[in-house]
N, C-alpha and C. Protein backbone atom coordinates (compact mmCIF):
# COMPACT_ATOMS: atom_id res chain seq x y z
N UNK A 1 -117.46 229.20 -7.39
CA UNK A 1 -116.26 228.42 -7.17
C UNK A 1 -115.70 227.96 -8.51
N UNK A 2 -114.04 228.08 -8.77
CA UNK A 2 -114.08 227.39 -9.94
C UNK A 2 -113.40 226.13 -9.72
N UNK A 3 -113.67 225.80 -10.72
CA UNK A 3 -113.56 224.21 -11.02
C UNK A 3 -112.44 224.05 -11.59
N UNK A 4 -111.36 222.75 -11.55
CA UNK A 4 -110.49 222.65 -12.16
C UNK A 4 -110.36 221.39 -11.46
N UNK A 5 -108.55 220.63 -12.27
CA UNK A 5 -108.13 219.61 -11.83
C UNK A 5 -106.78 219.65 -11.06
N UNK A 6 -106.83 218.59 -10.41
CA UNK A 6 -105.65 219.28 -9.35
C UNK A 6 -104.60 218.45 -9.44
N UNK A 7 -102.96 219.09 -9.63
CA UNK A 7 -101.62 218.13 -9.66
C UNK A 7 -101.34 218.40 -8.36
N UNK A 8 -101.03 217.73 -7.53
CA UNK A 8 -100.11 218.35 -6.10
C UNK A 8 -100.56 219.62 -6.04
N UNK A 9 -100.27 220.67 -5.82
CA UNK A 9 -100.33 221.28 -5.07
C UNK A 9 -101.15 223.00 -6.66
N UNK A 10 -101.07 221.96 -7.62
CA UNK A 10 -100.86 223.21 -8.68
C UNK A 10 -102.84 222.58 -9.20
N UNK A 11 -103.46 223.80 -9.65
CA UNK A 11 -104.88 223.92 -9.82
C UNK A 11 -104.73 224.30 -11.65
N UNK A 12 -105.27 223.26 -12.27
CA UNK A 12 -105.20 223.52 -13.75
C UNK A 12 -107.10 223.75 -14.09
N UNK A 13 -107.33 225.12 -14.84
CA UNK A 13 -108.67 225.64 -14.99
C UNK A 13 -108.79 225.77 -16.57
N UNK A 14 -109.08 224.75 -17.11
CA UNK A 14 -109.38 224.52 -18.42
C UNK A 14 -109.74 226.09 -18.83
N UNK A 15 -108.98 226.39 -20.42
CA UNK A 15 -109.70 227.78 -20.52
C UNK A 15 -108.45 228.22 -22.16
N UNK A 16 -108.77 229.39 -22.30
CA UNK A 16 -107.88 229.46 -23.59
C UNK A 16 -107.62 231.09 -23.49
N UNK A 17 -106.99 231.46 -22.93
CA UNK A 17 -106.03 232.78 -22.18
C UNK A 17 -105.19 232.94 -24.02
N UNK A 18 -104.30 233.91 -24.22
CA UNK A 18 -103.40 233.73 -25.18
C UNK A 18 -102.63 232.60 -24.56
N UNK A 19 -101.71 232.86 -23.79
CA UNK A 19 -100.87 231.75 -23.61
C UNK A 19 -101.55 230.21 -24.02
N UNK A 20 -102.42 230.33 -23.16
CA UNK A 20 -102.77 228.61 -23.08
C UNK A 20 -103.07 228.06 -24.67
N UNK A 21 -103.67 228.90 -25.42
CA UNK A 21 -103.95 228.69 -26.91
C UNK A 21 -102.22 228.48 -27.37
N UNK A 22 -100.97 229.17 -26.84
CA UNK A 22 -99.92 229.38 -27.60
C UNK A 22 -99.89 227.41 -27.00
N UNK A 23 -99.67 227.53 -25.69
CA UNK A 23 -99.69 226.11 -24.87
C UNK A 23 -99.87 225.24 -25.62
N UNK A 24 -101.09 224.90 -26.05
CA UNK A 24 -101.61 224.21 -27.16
C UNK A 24 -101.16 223.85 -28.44
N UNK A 25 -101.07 224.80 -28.83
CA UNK A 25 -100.35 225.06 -30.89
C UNK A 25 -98.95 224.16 -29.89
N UNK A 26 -97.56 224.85 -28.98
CA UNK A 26 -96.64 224.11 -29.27
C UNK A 26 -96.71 222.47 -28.57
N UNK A 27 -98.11 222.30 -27.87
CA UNK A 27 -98.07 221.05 -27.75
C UNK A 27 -98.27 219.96 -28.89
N UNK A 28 -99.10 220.77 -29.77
CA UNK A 28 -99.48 220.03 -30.74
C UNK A 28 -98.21 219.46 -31.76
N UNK A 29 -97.54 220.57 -31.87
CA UNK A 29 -96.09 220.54 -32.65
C UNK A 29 -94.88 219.37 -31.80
N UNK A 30 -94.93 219.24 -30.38
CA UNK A 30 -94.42 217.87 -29.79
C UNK A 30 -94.98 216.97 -29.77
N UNK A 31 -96.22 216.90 -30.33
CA UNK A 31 -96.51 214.95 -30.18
C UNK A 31 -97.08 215.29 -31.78
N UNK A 32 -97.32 216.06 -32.51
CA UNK A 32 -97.87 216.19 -34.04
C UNK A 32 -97.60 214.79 -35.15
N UNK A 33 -96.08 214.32 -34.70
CA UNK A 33 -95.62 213.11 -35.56
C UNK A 33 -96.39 212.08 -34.86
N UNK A 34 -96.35 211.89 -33.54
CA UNK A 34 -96.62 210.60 -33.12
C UNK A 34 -98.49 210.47 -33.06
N UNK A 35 -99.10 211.86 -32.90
CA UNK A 35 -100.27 211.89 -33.31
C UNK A 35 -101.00 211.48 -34.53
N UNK A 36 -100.28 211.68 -35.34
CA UNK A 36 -100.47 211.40 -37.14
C UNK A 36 -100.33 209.56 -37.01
N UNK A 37 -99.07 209.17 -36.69
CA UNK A 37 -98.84 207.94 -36.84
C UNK A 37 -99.87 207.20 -36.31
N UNK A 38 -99.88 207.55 -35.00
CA UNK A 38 -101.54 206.57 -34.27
C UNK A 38 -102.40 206.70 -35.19
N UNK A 39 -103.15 207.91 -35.74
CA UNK A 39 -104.06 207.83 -36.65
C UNK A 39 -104.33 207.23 -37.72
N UNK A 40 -103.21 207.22 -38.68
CA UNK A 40 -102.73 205.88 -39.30
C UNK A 40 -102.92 204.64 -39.09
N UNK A 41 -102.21 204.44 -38.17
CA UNK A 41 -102.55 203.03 -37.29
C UNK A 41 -103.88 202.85 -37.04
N UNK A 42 -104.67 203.78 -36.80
CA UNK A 42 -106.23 203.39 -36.15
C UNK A 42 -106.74 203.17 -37.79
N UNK A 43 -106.40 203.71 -38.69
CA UNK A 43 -106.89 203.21 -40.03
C UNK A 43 -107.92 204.49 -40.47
N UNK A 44 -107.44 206.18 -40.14
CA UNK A 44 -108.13 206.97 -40.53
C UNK A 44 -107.34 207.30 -42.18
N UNK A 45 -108.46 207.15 -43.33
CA UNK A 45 -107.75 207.83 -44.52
C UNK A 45 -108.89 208.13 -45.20
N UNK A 46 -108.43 207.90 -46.64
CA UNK A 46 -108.88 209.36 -47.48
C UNK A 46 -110.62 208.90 -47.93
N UNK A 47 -111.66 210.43 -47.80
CA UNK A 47 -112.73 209.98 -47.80
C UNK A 47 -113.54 209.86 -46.74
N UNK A 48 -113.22 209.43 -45.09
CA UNK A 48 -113.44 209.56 -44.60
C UNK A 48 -114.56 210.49 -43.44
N UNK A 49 -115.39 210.64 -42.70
CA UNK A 49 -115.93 211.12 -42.05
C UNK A 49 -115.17 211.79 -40.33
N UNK A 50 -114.49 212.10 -39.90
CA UNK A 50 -114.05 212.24 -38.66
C UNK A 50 -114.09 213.40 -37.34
N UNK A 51 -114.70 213.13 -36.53
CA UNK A 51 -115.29 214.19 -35.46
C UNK A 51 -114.11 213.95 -34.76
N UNK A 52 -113.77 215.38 -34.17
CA UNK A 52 -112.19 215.75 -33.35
C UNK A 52 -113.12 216.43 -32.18
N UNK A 53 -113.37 215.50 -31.13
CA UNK A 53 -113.78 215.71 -29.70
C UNK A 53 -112.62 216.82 -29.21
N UNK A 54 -113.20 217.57 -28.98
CA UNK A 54 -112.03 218.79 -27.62
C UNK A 54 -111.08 219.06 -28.71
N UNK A 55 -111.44 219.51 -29.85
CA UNK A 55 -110.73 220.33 -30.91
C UNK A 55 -109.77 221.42 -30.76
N UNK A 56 -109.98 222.28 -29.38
CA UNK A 56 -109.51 222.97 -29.49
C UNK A 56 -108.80 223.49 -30.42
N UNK A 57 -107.46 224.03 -30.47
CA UNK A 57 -106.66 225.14 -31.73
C UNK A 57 -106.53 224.37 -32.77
N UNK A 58 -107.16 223.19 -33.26
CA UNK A 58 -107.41 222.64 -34.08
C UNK A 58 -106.07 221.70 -34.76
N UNK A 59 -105.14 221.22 -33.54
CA UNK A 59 -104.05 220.84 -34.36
C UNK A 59 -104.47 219.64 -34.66
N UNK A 60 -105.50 218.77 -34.13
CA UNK A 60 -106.10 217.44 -34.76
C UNK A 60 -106.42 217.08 -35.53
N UNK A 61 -107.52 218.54 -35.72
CA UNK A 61 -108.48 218.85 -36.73
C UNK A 61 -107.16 218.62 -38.42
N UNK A 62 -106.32 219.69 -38.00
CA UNK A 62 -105.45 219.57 -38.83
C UNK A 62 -104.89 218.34 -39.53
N UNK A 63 -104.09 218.00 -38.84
CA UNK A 63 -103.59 216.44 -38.94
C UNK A 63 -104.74 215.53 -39.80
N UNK A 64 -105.78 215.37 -39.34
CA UNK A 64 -107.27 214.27 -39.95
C UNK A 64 -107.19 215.10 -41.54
N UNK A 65 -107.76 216.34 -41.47
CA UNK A 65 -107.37 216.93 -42.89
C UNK A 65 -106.75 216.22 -43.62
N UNK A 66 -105.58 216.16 -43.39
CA UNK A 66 -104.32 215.73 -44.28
C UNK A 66 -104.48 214.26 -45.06
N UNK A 67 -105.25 213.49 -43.28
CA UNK A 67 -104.99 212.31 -43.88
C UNK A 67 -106.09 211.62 -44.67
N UNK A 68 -107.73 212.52 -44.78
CA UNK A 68 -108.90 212.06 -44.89
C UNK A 68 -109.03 213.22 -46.51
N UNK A 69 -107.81 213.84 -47.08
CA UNK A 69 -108.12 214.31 -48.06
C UNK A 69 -109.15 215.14 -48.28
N UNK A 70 -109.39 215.60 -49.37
CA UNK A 70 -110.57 216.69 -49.96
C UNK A 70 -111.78 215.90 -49.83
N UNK A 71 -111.96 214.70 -50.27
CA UNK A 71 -112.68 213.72 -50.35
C UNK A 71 -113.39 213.26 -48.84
N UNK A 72 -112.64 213.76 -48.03
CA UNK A 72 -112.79 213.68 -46.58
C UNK A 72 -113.96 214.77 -45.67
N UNK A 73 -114.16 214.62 -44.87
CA UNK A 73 -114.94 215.77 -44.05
C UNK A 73 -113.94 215.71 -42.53
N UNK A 74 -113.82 216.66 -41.78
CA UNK A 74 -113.41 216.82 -40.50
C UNK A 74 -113.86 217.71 -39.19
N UNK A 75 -115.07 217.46 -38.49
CA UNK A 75 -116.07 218.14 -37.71
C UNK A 75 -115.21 218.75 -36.57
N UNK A 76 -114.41 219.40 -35.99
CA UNK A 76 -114.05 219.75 -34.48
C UNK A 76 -114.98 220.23 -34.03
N UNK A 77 -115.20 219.64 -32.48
CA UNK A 77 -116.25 220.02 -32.02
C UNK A 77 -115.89 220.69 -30.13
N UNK A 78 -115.48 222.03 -29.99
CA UNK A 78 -115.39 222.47 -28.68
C UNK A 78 -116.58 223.11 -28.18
N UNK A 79 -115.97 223.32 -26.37
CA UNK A 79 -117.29 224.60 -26.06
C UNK A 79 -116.38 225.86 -26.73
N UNK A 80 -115.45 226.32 -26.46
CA UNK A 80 -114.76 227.59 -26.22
C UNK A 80 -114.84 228.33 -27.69
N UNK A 81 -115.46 229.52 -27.65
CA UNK A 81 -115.64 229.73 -28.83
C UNK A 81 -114.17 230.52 -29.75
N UNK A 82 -113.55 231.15 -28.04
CA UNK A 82 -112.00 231.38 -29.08
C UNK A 82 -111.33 230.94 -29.66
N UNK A 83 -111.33 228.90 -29.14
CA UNK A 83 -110.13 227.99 -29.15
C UNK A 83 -111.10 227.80 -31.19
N UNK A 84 -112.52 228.24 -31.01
CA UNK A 84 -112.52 227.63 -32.51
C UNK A 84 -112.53 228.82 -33.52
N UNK A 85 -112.32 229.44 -33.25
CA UNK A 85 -111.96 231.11 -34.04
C UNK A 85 -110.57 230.65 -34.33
N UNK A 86 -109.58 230.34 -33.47
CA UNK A 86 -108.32 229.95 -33.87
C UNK A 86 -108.19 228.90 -34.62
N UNK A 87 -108.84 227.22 -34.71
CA UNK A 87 -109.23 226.29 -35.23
C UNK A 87 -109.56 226.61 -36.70
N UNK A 88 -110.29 227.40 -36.92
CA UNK A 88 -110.96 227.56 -38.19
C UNK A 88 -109.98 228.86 -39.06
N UNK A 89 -109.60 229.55 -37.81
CA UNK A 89 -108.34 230.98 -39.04
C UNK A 89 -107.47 229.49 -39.58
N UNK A 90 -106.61 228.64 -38.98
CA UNK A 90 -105.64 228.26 -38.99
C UNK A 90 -106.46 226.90 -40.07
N UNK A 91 -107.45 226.28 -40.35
CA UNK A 91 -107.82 225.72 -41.32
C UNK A 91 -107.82 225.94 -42.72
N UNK A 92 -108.39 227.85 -42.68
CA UNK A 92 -108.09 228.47 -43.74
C UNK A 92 -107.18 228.71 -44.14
N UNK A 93 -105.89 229.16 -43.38
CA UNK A 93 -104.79 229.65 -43.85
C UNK A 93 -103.71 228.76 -44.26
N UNK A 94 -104.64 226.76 -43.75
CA UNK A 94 -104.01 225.37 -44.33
C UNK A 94 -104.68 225.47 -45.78
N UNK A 95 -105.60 226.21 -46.13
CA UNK A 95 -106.16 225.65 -47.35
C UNK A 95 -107.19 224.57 -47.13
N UNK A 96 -107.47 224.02 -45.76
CA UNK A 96 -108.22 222.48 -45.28
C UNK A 96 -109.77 223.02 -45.21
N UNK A 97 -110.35 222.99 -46.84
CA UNK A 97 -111.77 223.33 -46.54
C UNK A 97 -112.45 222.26 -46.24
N UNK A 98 -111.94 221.14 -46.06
CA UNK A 98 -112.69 219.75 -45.12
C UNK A 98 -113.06 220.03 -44.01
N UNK A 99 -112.56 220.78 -43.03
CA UNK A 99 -112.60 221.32 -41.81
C UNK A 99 -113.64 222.44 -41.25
N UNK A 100 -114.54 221.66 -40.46
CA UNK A 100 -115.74 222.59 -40.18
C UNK A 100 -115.71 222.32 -38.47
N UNK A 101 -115.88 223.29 -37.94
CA UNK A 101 -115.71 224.09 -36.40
C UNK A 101 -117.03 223.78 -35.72
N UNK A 102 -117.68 222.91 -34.98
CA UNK A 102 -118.97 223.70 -33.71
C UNK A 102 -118.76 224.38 -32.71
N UNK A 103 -119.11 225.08 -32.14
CA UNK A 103 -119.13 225.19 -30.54
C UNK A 103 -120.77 224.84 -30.27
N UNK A 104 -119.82 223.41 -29.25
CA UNK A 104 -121.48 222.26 -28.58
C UNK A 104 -120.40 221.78 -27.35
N UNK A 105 -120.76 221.45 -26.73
CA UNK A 105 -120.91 220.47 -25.32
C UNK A 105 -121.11 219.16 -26.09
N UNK A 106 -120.13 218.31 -26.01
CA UNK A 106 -120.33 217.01 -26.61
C UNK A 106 -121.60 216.15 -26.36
N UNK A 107 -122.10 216.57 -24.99
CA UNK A 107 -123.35 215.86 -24.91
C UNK A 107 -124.61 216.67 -25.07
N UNK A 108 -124.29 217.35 -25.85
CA UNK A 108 -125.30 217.96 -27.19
C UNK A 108 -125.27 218.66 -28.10
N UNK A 109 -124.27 217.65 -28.53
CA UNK A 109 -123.88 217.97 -30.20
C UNK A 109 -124.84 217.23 -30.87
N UNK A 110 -124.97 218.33 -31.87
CA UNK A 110 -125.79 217.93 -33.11
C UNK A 110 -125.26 216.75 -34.19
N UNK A 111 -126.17 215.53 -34.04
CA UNK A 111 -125.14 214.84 -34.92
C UNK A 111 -126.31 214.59 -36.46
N UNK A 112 -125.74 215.11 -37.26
CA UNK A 112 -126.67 215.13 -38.36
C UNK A 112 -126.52 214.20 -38.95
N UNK A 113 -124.98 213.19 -39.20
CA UNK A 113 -124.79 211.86 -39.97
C UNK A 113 -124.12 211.14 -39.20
N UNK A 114 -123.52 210.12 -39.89
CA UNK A 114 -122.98 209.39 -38.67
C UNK A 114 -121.57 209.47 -38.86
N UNK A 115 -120.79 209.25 -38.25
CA UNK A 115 -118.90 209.47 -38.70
C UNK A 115 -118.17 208.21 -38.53
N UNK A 116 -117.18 208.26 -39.17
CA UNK A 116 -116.40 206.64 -39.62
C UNK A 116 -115.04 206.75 -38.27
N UNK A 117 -115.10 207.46 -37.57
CA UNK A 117 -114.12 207.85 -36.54
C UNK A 117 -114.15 208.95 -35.97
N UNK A 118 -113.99 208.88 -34.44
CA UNK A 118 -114.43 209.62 -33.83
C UNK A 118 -112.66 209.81 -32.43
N UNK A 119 -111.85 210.97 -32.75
CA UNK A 119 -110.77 211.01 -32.62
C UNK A 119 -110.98 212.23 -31.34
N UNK A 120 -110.68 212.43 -29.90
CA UNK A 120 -110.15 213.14 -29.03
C UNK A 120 -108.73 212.86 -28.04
N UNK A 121 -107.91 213.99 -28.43
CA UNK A 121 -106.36 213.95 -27.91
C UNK A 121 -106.67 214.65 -26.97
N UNK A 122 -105.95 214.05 -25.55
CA UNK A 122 -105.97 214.74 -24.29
C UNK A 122 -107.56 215.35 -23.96
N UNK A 123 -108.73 214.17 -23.79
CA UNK A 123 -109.96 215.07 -23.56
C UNK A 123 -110.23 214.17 -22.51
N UNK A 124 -109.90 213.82 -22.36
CA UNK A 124 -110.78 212.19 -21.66
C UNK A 124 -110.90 212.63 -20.00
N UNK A 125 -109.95 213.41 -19.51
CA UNK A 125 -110.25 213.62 -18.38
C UNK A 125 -110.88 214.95 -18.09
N UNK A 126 -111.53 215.17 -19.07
CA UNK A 126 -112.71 216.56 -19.04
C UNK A 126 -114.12 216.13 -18.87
């Protein structure tokens, strides 16, 4: 049986198809400003430690980069191993070698240190 969440009448099955990865990248690009700004606001900057729960295509991952500098580290951590193949091309091709990829199940991820913020967009109802 699969599993998913249900709007009215429409069945959403978590997963990363091409489309849904494209889904993603241009969601990231409509809330990208107001994503950055919260982060800000929560008081993520440079130097920093920060784990990106449900990383997927890594536009989070991205964003923390920016704001946590070279000086910074930035863990994304998904199951899907495509959504982090895309995560990590698109890190490289930022230049963001702060940015390091798992594929774990959050409730057994490896946590080797401890992190100064711990950031997931749109995960919470997974």
């Amino acid at each position: 049986m699969t599993q998913g969440h249900t709007s009215g009448d429409a069945l959403y099955v978590p997963g990363y198809t091409d489309d849904e990865l494209q889904r993603l990248t241009d969601q990231g690009k409509l809330v990208g400003a107001t994503t950055r700004a919260l982060l800000i606001e929560a008081g993520v900057q440079p130097g920093m430690r920060v784990l990106d729960v449900g990383c997927g295509a890594g536009d989070v991952s991205l964003l923390l980069a920016e704001l946590v500098g070279c000086s910074g580290e930035v863990v994304g951590v998904d199951t899907n191993a495509r959504a982090l193949e895309l995560a990590q091309a698109r890190a490289v091709a930022n230049g963001a070698k702060q940015v390091r990829v798992v594929q774990s199940d959050l409730r057994e991820f490896p946590v080797e240190r401890s992190f100064d913020a711990v950031v997931g967009r749109f995960v919470l109802m997974y």
